[in-house]
Protein backbone atom coordinates (compact mmCIF):
# COMPACT_ATOMS: atom_id res chain seq x y z
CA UNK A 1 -121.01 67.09 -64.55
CA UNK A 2 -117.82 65.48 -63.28
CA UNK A 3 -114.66 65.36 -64.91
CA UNK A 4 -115.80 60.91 -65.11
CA UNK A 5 -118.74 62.10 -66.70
CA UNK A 6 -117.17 64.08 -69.23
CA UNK A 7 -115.18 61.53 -70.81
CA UNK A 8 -115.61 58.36 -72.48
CA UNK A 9 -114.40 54.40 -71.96
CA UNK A 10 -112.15 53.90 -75.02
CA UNK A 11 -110.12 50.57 -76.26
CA UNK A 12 -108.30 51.20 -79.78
CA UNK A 13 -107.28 48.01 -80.94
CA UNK A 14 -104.46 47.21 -83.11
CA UNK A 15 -106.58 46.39 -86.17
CA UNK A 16 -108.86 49.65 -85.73
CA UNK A 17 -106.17 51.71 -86.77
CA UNK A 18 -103.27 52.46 -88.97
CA UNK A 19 -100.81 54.33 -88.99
CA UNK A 20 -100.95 57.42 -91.78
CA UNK A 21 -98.98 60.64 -92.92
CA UNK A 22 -100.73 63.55 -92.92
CA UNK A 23 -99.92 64.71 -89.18
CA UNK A 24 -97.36 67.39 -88.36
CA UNK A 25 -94.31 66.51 -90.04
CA UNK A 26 -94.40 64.20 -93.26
CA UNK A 27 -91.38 62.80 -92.20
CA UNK A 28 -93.15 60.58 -89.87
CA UNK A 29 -96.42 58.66 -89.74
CA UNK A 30 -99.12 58.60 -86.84
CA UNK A 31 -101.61 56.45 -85.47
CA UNK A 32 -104.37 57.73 -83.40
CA UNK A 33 -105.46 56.14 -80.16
CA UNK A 34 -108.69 57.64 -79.96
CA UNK A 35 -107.83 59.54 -76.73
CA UNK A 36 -108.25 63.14 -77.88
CA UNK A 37 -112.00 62.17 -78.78
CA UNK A 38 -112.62 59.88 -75.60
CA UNK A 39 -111.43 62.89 -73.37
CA UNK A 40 -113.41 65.65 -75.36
CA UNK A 41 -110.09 67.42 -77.03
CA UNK A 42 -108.44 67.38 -73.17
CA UNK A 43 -105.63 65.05 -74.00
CA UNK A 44 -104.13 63.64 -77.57
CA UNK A 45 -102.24 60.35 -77.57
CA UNK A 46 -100.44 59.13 -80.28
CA UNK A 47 -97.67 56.71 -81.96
CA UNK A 48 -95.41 58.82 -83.57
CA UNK A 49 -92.74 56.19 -85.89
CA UNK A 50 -89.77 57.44 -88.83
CA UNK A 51 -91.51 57.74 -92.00
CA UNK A 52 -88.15 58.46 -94.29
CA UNK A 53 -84.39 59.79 -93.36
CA UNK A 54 -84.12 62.70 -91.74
CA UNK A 55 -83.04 65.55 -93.55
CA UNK A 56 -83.50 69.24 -91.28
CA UNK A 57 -85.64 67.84 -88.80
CA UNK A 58 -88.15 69.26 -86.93
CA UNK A 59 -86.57 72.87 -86.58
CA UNK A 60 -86.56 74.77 -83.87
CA UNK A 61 -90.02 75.23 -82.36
CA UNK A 62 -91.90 75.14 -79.42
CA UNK A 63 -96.03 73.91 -78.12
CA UNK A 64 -98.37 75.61 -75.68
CA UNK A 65 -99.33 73.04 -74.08
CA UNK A 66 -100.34 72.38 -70.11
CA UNK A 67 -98.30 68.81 -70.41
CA UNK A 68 -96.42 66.72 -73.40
CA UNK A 69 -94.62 63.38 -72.58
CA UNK A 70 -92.80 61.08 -75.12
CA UNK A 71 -92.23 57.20 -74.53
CA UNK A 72 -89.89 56.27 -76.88
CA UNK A 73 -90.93 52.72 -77.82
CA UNK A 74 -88.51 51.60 -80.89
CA UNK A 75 -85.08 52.87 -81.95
CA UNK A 76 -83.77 56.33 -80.94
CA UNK A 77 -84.13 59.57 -81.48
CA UNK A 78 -81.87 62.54 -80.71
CA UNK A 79 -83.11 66.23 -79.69
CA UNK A 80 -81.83 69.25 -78.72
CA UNK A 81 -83.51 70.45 -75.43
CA UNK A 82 -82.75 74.70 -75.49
CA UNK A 83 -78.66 74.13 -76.23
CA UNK A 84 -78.48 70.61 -74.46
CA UNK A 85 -77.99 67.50 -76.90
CA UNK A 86 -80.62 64.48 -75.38
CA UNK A 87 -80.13 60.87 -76.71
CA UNK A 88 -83.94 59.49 -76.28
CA UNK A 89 -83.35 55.65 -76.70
CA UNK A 90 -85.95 52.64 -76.46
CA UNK A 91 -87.55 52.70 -72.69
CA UNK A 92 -86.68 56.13 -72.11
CA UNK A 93 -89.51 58.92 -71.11
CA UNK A 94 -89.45 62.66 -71.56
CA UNK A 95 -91.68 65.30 -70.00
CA UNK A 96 -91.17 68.05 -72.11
CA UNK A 97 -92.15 71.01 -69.86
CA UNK A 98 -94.34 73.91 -71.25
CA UNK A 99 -92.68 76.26 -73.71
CA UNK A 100 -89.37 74.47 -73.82
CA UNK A 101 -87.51 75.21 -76.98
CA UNK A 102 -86.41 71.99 -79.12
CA UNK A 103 -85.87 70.29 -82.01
CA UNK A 104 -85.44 66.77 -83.08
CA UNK A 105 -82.93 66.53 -85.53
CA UNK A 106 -82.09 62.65 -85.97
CA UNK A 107 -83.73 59.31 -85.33
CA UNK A 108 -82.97 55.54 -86.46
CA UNK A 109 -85.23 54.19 -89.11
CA UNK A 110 -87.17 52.09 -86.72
CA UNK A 111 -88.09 54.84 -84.39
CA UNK A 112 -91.16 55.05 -82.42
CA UNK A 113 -92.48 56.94 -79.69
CA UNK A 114 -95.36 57.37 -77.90
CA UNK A 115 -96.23 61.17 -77.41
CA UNK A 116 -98.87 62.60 -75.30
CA UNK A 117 -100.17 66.01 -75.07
CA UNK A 118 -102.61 68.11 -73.12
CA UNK A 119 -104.62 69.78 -74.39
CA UNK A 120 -105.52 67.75 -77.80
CA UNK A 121 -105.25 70.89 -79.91
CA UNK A 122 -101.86 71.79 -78.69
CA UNK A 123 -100.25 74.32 -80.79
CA UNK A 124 -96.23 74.23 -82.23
CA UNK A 125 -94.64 77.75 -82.69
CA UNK A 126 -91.33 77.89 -84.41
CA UNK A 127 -88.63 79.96 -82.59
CA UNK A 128 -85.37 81.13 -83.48
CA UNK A 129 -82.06 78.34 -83.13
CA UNK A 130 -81.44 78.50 -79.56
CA UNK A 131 -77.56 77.21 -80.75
CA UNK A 132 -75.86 75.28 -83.58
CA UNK A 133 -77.48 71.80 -84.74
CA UNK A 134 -75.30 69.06 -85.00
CA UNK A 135 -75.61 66.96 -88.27
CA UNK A 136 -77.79 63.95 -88.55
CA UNK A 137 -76.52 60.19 -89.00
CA UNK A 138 -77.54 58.93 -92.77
CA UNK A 139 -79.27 55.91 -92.68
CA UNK A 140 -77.61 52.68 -94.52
């Protein structure tokens, strides 16, 4: 069977979806896209947007994954990238190459981001600080 075979048409439309806590971090919300199940558990997409102010963030951690990109789609976020600060505004895309050490540790309450992942059942290991975190910007 091909790799056309083995996956599915798929068209998520706004309405047949929401988005809901329960993912990763409760700090933010998700909405599916229905990718993960259209391409049998070989890629995950999802809308990733600020649920509440940030308080520790994401800690230091890392996926195995084969591939992970991140369209940031609303707002900002800022991450540290092994000891490198990154600003990640509106229009801006990440690839976030395998294993790389990071954290997000702020984000503006209308952040959103589009983050895809291969494969769908990507695991996140925490790791040890790679270097001092800067502190987040309260929210007004």
């Amino acid at each position: 069977m091909s790799d056309a075979a083995a996956t599915k048409f798929s068209h998520v439309k706004l309405a047949d979806t929401a988005f809901e806590s329960g993912g990763l971090r409760d700090f933010f919300l998700y909405r599916d896209l229905g990718v993960a199940e259209a391409t049998n558990g070989k890629v995950i997409a999802h809308l990733v947007r600020a649920n509440k102010a940030p308080e520790t963030g994401t800690g230091w951690h890392r996926h195995e994954a084969d591939f992970q990109i991140v369209i940031m789609t609303k707002g900002w976020a800022r991450f540290m990238y092994e000891d490198k600060i990154t600003l990640v505004e509106a229009g801006d895309v990440v690839h976030q190459r395998p294993g790389i050490r990071h954290y997000l540790f702020d984000y503006s309450p209308d952040m959103e981001y589009l983050e895809i992942v291969s494969p769908a059942d990507f695991k996140t290991i925490d790791v040890e600080a790679v270097c001092d975190t800067p502190p987040v910007t309260p929210w007004k």
